[in-house]
Protein backbone atom coordinates (compact mmCIF):
# COMPACT_ATOMS: atom_id res chain seq x y z
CA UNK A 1 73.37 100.60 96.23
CA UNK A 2 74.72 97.28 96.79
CA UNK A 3 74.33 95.92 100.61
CA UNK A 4 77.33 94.48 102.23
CA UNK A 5 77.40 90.52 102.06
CA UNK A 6 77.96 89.50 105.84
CA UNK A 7 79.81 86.28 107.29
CA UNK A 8 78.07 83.61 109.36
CA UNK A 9 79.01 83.24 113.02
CA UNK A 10 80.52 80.16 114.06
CA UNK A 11 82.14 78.09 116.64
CA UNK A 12 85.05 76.62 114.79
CA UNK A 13 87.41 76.87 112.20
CA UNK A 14 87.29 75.44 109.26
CA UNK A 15 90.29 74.01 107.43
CA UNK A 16 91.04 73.31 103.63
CA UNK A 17 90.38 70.09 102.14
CA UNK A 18 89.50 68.12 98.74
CA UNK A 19 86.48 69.44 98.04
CA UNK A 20 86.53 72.46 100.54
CA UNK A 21 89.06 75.51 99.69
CA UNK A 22 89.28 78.39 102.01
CA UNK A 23 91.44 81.72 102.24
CA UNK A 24 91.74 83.51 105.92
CA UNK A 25 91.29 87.11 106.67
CA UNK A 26 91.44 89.17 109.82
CA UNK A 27 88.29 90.46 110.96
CA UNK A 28 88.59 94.36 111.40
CA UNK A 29 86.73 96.20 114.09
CA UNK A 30 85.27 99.27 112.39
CA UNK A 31 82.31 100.08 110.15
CA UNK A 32 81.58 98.36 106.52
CA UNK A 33 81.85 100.99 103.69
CA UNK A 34 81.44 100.67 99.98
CA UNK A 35 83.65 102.84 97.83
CA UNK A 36 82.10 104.24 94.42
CA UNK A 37 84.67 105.42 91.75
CA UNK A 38 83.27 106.62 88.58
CA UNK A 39 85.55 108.79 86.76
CA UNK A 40 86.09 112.03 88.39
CA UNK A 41 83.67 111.20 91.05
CA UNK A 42 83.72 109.59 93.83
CA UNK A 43 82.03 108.38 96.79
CA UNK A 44 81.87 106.74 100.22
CA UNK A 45 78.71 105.26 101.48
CA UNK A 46 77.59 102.88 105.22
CA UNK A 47 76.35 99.77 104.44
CA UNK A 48 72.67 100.12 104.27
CA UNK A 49 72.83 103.76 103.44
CA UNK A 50 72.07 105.45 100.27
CA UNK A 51 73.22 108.64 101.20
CA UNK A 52 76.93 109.66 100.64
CA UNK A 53 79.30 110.16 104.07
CA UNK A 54 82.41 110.61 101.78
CA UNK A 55 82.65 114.34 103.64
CA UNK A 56 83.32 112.52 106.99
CA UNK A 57 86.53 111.12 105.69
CA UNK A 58 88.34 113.73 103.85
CA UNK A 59 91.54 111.95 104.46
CA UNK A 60 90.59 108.84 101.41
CA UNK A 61 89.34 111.38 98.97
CA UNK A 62 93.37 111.81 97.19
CA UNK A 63 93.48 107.89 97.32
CA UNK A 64 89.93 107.30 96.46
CA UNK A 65 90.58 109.19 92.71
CA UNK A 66 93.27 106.86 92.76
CA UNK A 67 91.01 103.79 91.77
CA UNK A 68 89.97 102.02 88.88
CA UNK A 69 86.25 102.76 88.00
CA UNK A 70 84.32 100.01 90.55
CA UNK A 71 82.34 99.83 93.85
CA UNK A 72 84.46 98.07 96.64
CA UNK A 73 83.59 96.72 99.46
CA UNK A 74 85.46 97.77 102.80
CA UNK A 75 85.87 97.75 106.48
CA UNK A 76 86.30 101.43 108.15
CA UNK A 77 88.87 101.51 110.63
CA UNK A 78 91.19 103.62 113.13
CA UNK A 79 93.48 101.42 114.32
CA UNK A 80 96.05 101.96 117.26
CA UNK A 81 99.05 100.43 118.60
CA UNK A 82 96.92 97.86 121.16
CA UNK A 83 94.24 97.58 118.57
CA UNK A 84 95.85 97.07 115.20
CA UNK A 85 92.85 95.65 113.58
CA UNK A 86 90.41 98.19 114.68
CA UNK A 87 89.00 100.32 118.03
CA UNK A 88 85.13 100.46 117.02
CA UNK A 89 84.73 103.01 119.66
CA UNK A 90 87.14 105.64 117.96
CA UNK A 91 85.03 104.81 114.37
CA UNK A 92 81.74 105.89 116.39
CA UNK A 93 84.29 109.06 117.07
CA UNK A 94 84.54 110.12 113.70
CA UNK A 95 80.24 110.10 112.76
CA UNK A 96 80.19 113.56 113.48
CA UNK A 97 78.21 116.46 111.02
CA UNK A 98 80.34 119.55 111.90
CA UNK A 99 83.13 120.45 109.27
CA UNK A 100 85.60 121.47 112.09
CA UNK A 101 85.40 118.56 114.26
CA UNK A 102 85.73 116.45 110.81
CA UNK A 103 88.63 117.97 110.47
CA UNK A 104 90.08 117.97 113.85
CA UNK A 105 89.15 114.09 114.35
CA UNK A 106 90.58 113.18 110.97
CA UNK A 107 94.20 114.37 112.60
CA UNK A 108 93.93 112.80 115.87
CA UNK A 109 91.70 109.50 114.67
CA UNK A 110 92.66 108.78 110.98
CA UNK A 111 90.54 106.60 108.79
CA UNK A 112 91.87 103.57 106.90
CA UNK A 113 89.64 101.90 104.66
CA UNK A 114 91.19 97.70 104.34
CA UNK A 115 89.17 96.64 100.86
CA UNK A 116 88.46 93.22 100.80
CA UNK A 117 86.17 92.81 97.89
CA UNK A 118 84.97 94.35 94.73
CA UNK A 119 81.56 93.68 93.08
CA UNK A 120 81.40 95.95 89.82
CA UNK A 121 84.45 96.46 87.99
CA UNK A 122 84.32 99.54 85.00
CA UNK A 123 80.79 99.54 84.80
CA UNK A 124 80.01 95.19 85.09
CA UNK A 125 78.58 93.88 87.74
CA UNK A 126 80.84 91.07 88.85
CA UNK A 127 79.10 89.72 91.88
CA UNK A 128 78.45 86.20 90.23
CA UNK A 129 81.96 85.97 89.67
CA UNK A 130 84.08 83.28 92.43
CA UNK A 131 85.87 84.82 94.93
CA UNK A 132 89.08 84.12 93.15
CA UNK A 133 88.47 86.09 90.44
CA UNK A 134 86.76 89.37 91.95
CA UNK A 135 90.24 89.19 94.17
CA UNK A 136 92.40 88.93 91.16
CA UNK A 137 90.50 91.99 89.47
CA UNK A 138 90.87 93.70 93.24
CA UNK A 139 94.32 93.69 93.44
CA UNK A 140 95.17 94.90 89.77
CA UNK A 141 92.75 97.74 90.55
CA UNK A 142 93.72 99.30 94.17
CA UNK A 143 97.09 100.03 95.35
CA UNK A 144 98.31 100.60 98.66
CA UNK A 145 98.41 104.11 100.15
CA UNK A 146 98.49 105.61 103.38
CA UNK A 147 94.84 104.85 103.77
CA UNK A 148 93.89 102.54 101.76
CA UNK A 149 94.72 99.03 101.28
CA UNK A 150 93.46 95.85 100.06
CA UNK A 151 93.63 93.34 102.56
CA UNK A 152 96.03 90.41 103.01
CA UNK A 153 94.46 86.99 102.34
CA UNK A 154 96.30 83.54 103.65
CA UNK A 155 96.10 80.39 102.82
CA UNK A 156 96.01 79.12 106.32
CA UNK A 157 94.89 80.37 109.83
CA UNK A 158 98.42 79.92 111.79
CA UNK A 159 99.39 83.62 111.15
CA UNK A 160 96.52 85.10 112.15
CA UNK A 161 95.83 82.60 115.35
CA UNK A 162 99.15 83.78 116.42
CA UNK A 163 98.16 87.32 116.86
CA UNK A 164 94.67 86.88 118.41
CA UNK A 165 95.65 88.61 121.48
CA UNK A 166 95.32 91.49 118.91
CA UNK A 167 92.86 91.34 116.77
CA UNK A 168 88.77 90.59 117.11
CA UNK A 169 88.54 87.10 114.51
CA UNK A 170 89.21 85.29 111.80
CA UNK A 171 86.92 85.35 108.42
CA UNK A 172 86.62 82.27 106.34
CA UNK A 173 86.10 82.75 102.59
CA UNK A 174 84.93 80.01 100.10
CA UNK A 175 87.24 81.05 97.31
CA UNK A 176 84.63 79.84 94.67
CA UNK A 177 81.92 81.64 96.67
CA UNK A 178 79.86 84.09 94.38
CA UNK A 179 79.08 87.80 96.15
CA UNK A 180 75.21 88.00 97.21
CA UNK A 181 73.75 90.81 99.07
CA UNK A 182 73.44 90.30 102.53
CA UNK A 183 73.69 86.72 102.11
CA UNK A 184 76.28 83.92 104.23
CA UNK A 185 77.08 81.86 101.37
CA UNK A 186 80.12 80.17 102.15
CA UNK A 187 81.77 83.07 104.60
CA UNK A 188 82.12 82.72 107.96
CA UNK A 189 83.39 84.38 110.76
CA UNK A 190 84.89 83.25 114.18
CA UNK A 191 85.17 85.83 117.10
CA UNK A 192 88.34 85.78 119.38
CA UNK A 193 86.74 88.06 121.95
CA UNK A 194 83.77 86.80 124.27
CA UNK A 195 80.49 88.31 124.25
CA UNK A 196 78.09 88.66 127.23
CA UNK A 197 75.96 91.05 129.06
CA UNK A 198 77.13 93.45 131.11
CA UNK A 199 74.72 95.40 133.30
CA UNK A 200 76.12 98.96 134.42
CA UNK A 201 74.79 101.28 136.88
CA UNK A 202 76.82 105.16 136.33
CA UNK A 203 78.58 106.89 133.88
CA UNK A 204 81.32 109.91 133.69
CA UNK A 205 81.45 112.20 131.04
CA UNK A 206 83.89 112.53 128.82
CA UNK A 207 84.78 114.80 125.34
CA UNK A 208 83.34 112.50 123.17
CA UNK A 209 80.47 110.40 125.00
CA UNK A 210 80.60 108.82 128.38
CA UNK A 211 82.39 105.80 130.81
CA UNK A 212 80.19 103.07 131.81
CA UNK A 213 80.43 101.77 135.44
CA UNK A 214 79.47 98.72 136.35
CA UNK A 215 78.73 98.04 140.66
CA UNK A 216 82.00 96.51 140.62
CA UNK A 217 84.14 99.66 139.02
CA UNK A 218 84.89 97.99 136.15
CA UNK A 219 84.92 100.57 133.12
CA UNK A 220 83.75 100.60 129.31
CA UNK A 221 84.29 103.18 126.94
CA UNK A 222 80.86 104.59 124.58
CA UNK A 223 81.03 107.51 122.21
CA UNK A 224 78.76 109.01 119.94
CA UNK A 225 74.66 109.23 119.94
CA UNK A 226 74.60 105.83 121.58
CA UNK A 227 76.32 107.36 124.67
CA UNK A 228 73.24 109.48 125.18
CA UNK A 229 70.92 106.50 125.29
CA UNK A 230 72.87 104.93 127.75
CA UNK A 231 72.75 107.97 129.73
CA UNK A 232 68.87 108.27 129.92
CA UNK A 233 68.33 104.47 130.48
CA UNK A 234 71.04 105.23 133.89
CA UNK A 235 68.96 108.00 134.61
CA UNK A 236 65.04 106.41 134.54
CA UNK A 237 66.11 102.81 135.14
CA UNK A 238 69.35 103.20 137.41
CA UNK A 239 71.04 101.14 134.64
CA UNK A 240 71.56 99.90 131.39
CA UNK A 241 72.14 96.31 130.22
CA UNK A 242 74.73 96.53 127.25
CA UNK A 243 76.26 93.82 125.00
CA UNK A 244 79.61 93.74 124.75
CA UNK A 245 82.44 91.78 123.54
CA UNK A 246 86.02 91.82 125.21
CA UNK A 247 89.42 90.31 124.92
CA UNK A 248 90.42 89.70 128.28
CA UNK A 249 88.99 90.48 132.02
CA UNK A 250 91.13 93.50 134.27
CA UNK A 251 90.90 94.69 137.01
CA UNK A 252 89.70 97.78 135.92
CA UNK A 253 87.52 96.70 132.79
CA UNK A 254 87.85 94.91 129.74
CA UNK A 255 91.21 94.55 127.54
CA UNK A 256 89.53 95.25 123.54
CA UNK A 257 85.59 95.93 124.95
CA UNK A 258 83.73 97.06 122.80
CA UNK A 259 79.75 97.92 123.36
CA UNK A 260 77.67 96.06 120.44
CA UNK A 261 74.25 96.65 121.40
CA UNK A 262 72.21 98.33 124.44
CA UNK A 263 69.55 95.99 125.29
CA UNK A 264 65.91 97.45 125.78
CA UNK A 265 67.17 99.87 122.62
């Protein structure tokens, strides 16, 4: 299976020149997936995962048969009103085994998957093809539907810089830049939010995992098996360091927080 080709972190933007062209993407808030069409079947796989999870989205199946033979690359979201490009806590929702609650969470947290690149194409490979060119083949392959969509490239920053407020980052593509596993050749990716560690000493319940409290009151959302972890650590240690990354600072918590790692883990 092909591993998802990841952008490199950095501090500033940059901007198309001579020698230098770029196209600008919104960075989505979800969980990379790589979408396998091969006549009749099909199939949705986590980066780094050989075995199928297409079950856990029953939703993309109808649109899924809908492709041209290829594997695609693509970011997992559910995205709400506040969080249009993503809420990474309500993807960790949706990793559940049992059938019902599959099909309970697909209703109440729906699955879009935004493609944003394609590496074999009716059997090729295509990864040393530029950027360009895989996009070209991309779009004449996918159409829009109700959950998936390729994703919109620009030529500039300014539109998506206008809406930071709303989404995570920016990702900056090398349009000549050939597809390599894992690799950072010329993409790059610049965060919005902040990122620091938080240290949190209780937790409440809830349906689907647990809120984090820090001594101050200040409250973070965690769902799924990580929420147990974090439990424990509360438990033994009276707290748990986490890594997160947030939009903006409330009084109550963090506007767009998302947990990225627990420390000590």
């Amino acid at each position: 299976m092909f591993e998802v080709m990841k952008p490199k972190k950095i501090d500033s933007i940059p901007v198309n020149n001579e020698s230098e062209k770029y196209i600008y993407e919104i960075k989505y808030d979800g969980g990379s997936g790589i979408l396998v069409k091969h006549g009749e079947h099909v199939d949705v796989f986590h980066n780094g995962n050989n075995t199928p999870v297409t079950y856990r989205y029953p939703e993309l199946l109808p649109e899924l048969h809908n492709l041209k033979d290829g594997v695609y690359i693509a970011e997992l979201i559910v995205s709400t009103n506040d969080m249009v490009g993503g809420d990474f806590d309500l993807f960790q929702k949706r990793q559940v085994e049992n059938r019902f609650k599959i099909e309970r969470r697909k209703q109440i947290y729906p699955i879009t998957a935004i493609v944003y690149d394609i590496v074999k194409n009716d059997g090729e490979d295509i990864r040393d093809l530029t950027l360009f060119e895989r996009k070209e083949i991309l779009h004449k392959n996918v159409c829009d539907g109700e959950h998936i969509r390729v994703i919109e490239s620009f030529a500039n920053p300014d539109k998506i810089l206008e809406k930071q407020d709303i989404y995570e980052g920016i990702v900056i593509k090398d349009i000549n830049s050939v597809y390599r596993n894992g690799k950072r050749d010329g993409w790059f990716k610049y965060r919005f939010n902040k990122e620091e560690v938080v240290r949190f000493i209780d937790f409440e319940d809830t349906e689907t995992g647990i809120v984090l409290l820090t001594e101050e009151g200040k409250r973070v959302n965690l769902a799924g098996k990580r929420s147990e972890i974090a439990k424990e650590k509360i438990k033994n240690n009276g707290f748990v360091d986490c890594e997160i990354s947030w939009n903006k600072k409330t009084d109550k918590g963090f506007r767009f927080c998302v947990v990225k790692r627990i420390l000590g883990d």
